[in-house]
C-alpha atoms as a PDB file:
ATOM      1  CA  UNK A   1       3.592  25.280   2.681  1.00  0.00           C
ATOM      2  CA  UNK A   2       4.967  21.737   3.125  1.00  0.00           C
ATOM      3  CA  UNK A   3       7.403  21.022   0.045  1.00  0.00           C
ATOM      4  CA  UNK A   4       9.164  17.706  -0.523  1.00  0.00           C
ATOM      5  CA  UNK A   5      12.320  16.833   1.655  1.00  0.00           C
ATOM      6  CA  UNK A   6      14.218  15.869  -1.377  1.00  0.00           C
ATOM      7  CA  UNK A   7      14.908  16.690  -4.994  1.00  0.00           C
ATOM      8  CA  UNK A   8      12.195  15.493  -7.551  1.00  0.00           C
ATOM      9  CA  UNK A   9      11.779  15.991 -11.334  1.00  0.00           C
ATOM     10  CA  UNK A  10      10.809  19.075 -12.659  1.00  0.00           C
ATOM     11  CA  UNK A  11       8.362  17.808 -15.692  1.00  0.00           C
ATOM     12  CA  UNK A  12       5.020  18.121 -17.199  1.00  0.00           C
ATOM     13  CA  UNK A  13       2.896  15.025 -17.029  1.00  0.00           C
ATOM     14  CA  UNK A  14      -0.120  14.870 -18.887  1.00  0.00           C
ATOM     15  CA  UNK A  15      -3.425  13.207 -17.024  1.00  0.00           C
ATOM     16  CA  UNK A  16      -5.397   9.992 -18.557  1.00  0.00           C
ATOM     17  CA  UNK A  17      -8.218  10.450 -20.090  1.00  0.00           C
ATOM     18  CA  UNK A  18     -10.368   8.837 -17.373  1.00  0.00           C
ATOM     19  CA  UNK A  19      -8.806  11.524 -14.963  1.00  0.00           C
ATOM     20  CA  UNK A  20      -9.080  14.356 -17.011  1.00  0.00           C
ATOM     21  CA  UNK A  21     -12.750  14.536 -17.262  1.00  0.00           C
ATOM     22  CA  UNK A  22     -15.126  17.906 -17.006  1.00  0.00           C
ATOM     23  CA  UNK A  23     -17.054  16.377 -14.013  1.00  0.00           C
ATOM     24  CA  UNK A  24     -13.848  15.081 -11.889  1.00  0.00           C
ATOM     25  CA  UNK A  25     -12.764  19.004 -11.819  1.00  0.00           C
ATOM     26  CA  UNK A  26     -13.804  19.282  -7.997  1.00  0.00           C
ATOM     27  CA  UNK A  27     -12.486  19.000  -4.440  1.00  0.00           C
ATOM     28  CA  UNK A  28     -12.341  15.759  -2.962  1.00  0.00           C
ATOM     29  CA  UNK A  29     -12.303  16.023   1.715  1.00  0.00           C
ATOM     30  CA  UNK A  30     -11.695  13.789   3.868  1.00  0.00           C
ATOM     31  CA  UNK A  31     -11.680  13.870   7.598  1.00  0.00           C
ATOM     32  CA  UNK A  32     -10.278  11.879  10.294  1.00  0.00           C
ATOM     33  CA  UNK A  33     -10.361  12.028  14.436  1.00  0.00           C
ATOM     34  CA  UNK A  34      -7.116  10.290  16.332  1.00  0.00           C
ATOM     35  CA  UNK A  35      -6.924   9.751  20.836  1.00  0.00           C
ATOM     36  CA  UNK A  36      -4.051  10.947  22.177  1.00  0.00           C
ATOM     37  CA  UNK A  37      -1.007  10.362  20.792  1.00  0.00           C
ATOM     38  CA  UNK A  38       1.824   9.710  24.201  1.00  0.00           C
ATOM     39  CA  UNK A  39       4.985   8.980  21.941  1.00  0.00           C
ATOM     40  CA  UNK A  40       4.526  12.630  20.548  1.00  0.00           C
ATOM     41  CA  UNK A  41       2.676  14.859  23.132  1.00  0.00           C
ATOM     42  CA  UNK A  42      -0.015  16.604  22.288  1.00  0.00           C
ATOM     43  CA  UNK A  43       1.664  19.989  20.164  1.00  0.00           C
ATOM     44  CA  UNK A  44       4.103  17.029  18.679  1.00  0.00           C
ATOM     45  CA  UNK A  45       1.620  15.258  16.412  1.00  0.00           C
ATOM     46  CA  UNK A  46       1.645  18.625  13.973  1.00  0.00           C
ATOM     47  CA  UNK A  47       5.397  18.694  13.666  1.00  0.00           C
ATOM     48  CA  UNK A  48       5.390  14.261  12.867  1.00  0.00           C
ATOM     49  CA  UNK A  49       2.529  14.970  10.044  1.00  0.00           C
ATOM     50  CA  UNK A  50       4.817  17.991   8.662  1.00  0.00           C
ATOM     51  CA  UNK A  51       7.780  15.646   8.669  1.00  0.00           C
ATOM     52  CA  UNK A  52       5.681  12.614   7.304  1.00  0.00           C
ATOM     53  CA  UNK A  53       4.168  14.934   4.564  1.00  0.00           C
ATOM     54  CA  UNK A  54       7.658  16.369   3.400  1.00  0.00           C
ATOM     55  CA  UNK A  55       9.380  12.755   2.826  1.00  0.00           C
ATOM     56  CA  UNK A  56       6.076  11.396   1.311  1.00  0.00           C
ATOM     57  CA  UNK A  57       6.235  14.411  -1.497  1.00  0.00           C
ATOM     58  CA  UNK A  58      10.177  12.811  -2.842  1.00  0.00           C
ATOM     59  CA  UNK A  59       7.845   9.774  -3.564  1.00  0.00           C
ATOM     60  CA  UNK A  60       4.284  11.588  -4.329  1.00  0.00           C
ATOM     61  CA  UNK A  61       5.609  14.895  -6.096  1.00  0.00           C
ATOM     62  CA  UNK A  62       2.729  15.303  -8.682  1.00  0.00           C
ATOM     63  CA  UNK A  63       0.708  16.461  -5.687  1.00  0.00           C
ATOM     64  CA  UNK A  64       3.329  18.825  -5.192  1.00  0.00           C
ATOM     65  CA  UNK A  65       2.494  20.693  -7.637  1.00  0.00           C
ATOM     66  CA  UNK A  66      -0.383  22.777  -9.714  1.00  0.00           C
ATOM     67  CA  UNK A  67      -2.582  22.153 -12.805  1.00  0.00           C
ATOM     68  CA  UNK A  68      -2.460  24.020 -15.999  1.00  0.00           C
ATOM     69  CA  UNK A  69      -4.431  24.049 -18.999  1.00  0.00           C
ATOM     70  CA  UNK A  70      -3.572  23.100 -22.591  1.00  0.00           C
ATOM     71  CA  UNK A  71      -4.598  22.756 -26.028  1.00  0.00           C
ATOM     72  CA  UNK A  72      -8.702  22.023 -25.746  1.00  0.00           C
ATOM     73  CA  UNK A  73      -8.583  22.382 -21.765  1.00  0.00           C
ATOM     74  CA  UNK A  74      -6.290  19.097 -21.653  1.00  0.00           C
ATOM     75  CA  UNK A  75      -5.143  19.382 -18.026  1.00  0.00           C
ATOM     76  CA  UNK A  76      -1.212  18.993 -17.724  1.00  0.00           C
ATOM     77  CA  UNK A  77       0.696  18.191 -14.425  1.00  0.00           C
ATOM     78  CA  UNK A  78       3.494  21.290 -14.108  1.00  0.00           C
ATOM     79  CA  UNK A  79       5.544  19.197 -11.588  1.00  0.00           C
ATOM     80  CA  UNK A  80       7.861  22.103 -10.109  1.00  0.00           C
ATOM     81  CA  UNK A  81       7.828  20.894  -6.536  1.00  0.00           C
ATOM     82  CA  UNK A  82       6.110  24.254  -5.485  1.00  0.00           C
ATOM     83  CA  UNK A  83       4.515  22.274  -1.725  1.00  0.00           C
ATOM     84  CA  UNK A  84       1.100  21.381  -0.568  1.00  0.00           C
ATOM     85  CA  UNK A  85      -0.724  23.943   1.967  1.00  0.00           C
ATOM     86  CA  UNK A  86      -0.634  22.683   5.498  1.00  0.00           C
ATOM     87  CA  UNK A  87      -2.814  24.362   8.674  1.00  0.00           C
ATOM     88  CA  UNK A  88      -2.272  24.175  11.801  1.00  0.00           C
ATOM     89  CA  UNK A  89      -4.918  24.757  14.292  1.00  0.00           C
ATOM     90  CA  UNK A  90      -6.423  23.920  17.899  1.00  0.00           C
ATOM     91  CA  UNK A  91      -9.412  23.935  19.452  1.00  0.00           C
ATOM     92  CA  UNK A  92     -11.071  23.906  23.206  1.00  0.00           C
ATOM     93  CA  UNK A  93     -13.078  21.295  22.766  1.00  0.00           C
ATOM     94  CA  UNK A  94     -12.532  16.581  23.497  1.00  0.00           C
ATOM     95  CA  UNK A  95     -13.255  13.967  21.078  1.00  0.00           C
ATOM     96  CA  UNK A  96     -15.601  12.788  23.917  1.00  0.00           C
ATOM     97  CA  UNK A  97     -17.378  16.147  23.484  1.00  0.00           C
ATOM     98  CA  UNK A  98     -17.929  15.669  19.975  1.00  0.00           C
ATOM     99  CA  UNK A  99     -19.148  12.128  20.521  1.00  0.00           C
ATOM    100  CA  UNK A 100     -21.185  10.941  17.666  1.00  0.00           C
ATOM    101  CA  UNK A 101     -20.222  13.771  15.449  1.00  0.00           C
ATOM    102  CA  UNK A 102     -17.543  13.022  14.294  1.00  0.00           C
ATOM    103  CA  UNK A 103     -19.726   9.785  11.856  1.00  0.00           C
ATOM    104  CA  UNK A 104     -20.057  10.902   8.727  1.00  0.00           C
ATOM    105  CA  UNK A 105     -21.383  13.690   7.809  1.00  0.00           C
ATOM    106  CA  UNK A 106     -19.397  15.666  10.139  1.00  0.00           C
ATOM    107  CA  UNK A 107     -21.128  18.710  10.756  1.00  0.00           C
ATOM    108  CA  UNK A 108     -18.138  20.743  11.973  1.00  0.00           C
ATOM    109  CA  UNK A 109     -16.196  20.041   8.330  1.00  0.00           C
ATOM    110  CA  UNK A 110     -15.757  23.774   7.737  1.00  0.00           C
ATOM    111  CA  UNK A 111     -14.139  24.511  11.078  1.00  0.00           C
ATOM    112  CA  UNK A 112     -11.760  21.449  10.550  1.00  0.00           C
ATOM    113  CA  UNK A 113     -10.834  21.944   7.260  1.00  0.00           C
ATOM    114  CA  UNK A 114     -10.920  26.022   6.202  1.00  0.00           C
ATOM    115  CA  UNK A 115     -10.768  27.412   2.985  1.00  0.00           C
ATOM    116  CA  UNK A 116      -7.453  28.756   3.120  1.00  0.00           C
ATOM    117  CA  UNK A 117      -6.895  31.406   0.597  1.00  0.00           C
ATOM    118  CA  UNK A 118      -5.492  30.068  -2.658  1.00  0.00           C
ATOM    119  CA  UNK A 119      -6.904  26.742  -1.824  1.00  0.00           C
ATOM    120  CA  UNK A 120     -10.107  26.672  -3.471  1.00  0.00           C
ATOM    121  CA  UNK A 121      -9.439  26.657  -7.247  1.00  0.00           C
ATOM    122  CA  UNK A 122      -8.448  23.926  -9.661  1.00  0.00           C
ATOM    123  CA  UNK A 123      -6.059  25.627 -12.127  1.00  0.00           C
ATOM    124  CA  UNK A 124      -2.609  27.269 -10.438  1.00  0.00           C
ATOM    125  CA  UNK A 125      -3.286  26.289  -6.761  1.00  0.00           C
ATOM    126  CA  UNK A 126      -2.167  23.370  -4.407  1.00  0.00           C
ATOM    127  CA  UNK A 127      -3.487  20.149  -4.751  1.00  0.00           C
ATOM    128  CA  UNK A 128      -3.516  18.841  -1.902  1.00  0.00           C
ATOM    129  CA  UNK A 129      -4.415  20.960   1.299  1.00  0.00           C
ATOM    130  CA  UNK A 130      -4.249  19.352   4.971  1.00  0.00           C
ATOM    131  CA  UNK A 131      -5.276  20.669   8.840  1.00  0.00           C
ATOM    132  CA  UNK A 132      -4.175  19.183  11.288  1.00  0.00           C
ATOM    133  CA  UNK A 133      -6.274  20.114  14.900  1.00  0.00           C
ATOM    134  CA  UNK A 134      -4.553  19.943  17.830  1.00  0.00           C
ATOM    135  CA  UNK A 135      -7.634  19.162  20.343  1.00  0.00           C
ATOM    136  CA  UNK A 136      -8.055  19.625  24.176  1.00  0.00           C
ATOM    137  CA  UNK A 137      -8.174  15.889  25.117  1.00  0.00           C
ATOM    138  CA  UNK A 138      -4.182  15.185  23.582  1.00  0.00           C
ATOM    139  CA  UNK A 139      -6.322  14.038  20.383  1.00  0.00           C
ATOM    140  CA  UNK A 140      -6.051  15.621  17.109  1.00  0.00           C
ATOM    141  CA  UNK A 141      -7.938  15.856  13.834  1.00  0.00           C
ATOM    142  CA  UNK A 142      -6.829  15.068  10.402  1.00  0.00           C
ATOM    143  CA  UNK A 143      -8.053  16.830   7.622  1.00  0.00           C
ATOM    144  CA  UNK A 144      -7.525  17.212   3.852  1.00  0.00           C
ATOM    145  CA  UNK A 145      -8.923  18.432   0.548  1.00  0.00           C
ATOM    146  CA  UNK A 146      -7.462  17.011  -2.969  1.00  0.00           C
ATOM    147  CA  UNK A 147      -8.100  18.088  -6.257  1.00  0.00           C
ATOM    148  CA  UNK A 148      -9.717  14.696  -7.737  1.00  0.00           C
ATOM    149  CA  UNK A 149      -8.427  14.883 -11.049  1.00  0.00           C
ATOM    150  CA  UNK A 150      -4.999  14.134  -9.295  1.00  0.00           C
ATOM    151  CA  UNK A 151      -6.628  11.512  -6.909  1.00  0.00           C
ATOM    152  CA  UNK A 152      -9.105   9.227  -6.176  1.00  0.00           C
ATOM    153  CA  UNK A 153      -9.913   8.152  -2.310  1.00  0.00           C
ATOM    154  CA  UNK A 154      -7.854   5.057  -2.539  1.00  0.00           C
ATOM    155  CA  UNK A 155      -5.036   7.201  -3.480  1.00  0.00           C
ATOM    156  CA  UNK A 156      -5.666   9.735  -1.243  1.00  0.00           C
ATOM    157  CA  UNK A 157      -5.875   6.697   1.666  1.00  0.00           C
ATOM    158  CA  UNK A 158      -2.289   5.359  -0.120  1.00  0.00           C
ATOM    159  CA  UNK A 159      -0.935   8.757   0.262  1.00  0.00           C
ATOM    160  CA  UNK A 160      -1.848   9.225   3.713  1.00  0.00           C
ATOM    161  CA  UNK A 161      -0.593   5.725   4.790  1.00  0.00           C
ATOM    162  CA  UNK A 162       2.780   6.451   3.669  1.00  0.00           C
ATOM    163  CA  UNK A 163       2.874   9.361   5.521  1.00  0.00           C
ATOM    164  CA  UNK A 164       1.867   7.586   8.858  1.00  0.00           C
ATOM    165  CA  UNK A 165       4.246   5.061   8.009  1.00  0.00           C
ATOM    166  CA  UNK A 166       7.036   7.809   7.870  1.00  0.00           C
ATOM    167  CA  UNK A 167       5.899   9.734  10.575  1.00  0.00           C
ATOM    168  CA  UNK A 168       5.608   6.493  12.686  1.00  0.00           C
ATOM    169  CA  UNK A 169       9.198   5.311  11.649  1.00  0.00           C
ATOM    170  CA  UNK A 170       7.930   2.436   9.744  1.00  0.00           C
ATOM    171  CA  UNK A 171       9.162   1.410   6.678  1.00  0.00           C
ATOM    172  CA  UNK A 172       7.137   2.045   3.660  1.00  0.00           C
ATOM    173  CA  UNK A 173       4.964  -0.504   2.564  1.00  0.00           C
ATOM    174  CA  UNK A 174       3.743   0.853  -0.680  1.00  0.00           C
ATOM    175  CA  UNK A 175       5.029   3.542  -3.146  1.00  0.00           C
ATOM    176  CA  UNK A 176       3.575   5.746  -6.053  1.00  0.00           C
ATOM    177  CA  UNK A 177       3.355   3.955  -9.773  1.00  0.00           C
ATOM    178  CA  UNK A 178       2.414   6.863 -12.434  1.00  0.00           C
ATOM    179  CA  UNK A 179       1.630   5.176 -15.543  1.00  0.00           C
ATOM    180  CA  UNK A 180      -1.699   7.235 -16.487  1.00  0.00           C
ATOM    181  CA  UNK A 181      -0.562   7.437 -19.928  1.00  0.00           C
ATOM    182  CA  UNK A 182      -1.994   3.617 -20.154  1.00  0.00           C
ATOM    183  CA  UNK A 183      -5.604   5.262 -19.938  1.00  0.00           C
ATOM    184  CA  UNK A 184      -5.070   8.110 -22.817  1.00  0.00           C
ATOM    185  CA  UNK A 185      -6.476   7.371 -26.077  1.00  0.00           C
ATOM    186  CA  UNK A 186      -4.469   6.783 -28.986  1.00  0.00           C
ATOM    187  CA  UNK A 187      -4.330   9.885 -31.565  1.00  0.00           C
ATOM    188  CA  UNK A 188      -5.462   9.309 -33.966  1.00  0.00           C
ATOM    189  CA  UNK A 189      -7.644   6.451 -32.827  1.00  0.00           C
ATOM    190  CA  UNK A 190      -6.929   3.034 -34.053  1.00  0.00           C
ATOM    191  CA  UNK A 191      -8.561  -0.052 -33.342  1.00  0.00           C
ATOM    192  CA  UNK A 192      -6.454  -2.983 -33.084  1.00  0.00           C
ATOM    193  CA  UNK A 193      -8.874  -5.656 -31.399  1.00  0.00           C
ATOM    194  CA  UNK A 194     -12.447  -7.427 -33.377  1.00  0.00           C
ATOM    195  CA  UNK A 195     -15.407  -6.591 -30.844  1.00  0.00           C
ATOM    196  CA  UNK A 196     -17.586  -8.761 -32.287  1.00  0.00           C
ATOM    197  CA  UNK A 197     -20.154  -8.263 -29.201  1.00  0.00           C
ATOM    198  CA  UNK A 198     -20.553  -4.665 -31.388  1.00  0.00           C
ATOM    199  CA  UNK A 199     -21.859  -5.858 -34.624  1.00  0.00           C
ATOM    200  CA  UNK A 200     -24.897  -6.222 -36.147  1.00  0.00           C
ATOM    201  CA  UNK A 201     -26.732  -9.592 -36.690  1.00  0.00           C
ATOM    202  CA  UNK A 202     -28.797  -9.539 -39.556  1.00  0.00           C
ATOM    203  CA  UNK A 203     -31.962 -11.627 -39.580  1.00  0.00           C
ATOM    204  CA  UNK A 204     -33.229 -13.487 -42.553  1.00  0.00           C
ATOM    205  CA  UNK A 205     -37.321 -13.704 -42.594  1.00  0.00           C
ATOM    206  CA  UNK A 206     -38.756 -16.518 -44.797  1.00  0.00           C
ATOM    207  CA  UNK A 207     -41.615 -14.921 -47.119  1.00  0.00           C
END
């Protein structure tokens, strides 16, 4: 488990209503291949993604965390700073090896990205869980699988940025705004705005 380097709030936070949707209730992966890294060597990339993902949790701490379930299966955020799952793993083979494989669909997904126990549900397990893959070449492989209900893939690309940005040394170009309580319908509903392309025009026929 990777947990955030830093103290973060210990909250619920409710998801919009565009997030919390029946069909968005799945895993989202991603995958992706790197060449050799010199500045780190090639058992160092592993330890600069573990230090990127800790100090990219202070700022991202709802994936931090699990789901629960409330009144009429409203999904809540129980922010308590509990870590991500993070695997590390190697294998004999190059990225030259692999070749055009690695293009989408990538038929070696499974081996790069395992179901690590406690990693497959959606209620009361990790959000987030990343592999990285030390390979034979000095390369490595970067994978991850977030619960989408939490994320989208631009997220999921913003997320991973920062942490490249950390684990490079960079300064952060972009952090975290969580204002999904724009999206949630009022209760009760009230309609404050004339949507006029809605009503009905009534036609007069001459007899």
């Amino acid at each position: 488990m990777v947990v955030p380097a830093g103290k973060t709030p210990r909250e619920l936070k409710s998801l919009s209503d565009i997030d919390d949707q029946e069909g968005l209730r799945f895993q989202l992966p991603v995958i992706m291949f790197y060449r050799k890294l010199f500045c780190c060597g090639r058992k160092g990339a592993a330890r600069v993604i573990r230090y990127g993902l800790g100090e990219a949790l202070v700022h991202y701490y709802p994936l931090a965390v699990s789901l629960r379930e409330g009144l009429n299966r409203k999904l809540r955020v129980d922010c308590s700073g509990e870590g991500i799952l993070l695997v590390e793993s190697e294998a004999d083979v190059s990225l030259k090896e692999l070749g055009d494989k690695i293009l989408p669909p990538c038929p070696y997904m499974r081996e790069f990205l395992l179901d690590a126990p406690g990693s497959q549900g959606i209620l009361g397990c990790p959000l987030l869980l990343v592999q990285v893959t030390r390979l034979r070449c000095g390369g490595f492989v970067f994978a991850a699988r977030m619960n989408h209900t939490i994320c989208d893939s631009l997220g999921l690309v913003q997320f991973v940025s920062m942490v490249g940005e950390i684990a490079r040394g960079a300064s952060v170009s972009q952090f975290p705004v969580w204002q999904r309580e724009l999206f949630s319908s009022r209760d009760p509903p009230r309609i404050t705005c004339a949507h006029h392309e809605y009503e009905t025009e009534h036609c007069q026929r001459e007899t």
